[in-house]
Protein backbone atom coordinates (compact mmCIF):
# COMPACT_ATOMS: atom_id res chain seq x y z
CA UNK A 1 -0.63 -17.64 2.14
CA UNK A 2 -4.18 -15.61 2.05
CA UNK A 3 -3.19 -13.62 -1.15
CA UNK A 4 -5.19 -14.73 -3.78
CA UNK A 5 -2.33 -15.71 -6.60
CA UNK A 6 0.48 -15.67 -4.41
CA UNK A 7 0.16 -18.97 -2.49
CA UNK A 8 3.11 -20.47 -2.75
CA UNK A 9 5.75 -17.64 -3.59
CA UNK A 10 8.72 -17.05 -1.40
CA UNK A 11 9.70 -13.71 0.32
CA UNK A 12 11.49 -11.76 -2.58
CA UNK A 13 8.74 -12.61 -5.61
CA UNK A 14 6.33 -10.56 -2.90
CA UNK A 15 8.63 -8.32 -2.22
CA UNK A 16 9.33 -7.42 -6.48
CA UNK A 17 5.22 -7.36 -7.06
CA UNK A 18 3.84 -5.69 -4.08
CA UNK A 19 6.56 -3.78 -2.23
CA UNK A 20 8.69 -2.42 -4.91
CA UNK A 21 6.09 -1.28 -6.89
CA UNK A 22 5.72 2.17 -7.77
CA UNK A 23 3.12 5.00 -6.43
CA UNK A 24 3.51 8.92 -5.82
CA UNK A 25 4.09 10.04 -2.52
CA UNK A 26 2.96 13.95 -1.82
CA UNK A 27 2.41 15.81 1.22
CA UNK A 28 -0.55 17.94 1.87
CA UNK A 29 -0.56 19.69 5.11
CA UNK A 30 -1.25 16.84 7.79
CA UNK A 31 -1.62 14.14 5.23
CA UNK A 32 0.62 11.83 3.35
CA UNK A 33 -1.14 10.68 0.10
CA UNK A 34 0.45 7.34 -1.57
CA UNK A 35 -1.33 7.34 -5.13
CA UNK A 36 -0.85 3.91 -6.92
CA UNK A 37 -0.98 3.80 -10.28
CA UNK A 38 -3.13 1.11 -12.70
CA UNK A 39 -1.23 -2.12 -11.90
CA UNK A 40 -1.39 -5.88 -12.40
CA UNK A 41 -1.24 -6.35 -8.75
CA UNK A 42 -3.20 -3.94 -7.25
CA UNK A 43 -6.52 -5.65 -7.02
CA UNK A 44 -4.84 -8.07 -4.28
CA UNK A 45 -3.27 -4.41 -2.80
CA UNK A 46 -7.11 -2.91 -2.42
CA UNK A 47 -8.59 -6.00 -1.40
CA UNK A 48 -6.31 -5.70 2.35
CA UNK A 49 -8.68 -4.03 4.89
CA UNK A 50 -6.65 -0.88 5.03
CA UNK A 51 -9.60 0.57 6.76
CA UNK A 52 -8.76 -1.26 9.83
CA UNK A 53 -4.90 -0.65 10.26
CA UNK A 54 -3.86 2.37 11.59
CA UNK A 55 -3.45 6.16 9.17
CA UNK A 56 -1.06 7.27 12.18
CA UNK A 57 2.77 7.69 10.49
CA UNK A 58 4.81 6.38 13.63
CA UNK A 59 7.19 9.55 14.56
CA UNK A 60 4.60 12.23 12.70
CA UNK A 61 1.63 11.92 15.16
CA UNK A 62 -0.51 15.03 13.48
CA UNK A 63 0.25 13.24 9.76
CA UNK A 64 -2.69 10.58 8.51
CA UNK A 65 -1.72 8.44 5.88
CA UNK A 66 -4.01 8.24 2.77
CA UNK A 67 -4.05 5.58 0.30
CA UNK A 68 -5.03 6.09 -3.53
CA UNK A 69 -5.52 3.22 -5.31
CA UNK A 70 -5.90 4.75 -9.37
């Protein structure tokens, strides 16, 4: 309900446009780097606080997670 656009779509429209979407996933010694590319959506993607969640991979605890929004 609080994504701008996306008020009143059910489960599996979210699901096509922000979950399925692609990205790059590489490794680099402790840290997991998702890179998104340029995408329709992902103004609504950079606009979650991802600052304020966790960068700890559950069952990794030395791996951060990195987000790369392109």
């Amino acid at each position: 309900k609080e994504l701008r656009g996306f008020e009143d779509c059910d489960a599996p429209k979210l699901f096509r446009h922000l979950v399925r979407g692609k990205a790059a996933i590489s490794v680099h010694k402790n840290e997991v780097r998702v890179t998104f590319p340029r995408h329709a959506h992902n103004p609504i993607l950079r606009a979650v606080p991802w600052h304020l969640l966790p960068d700890q991979i559950p069952g990794i605890p030395s791996a951060r997670l990195k987000l790369v929004f392109k």
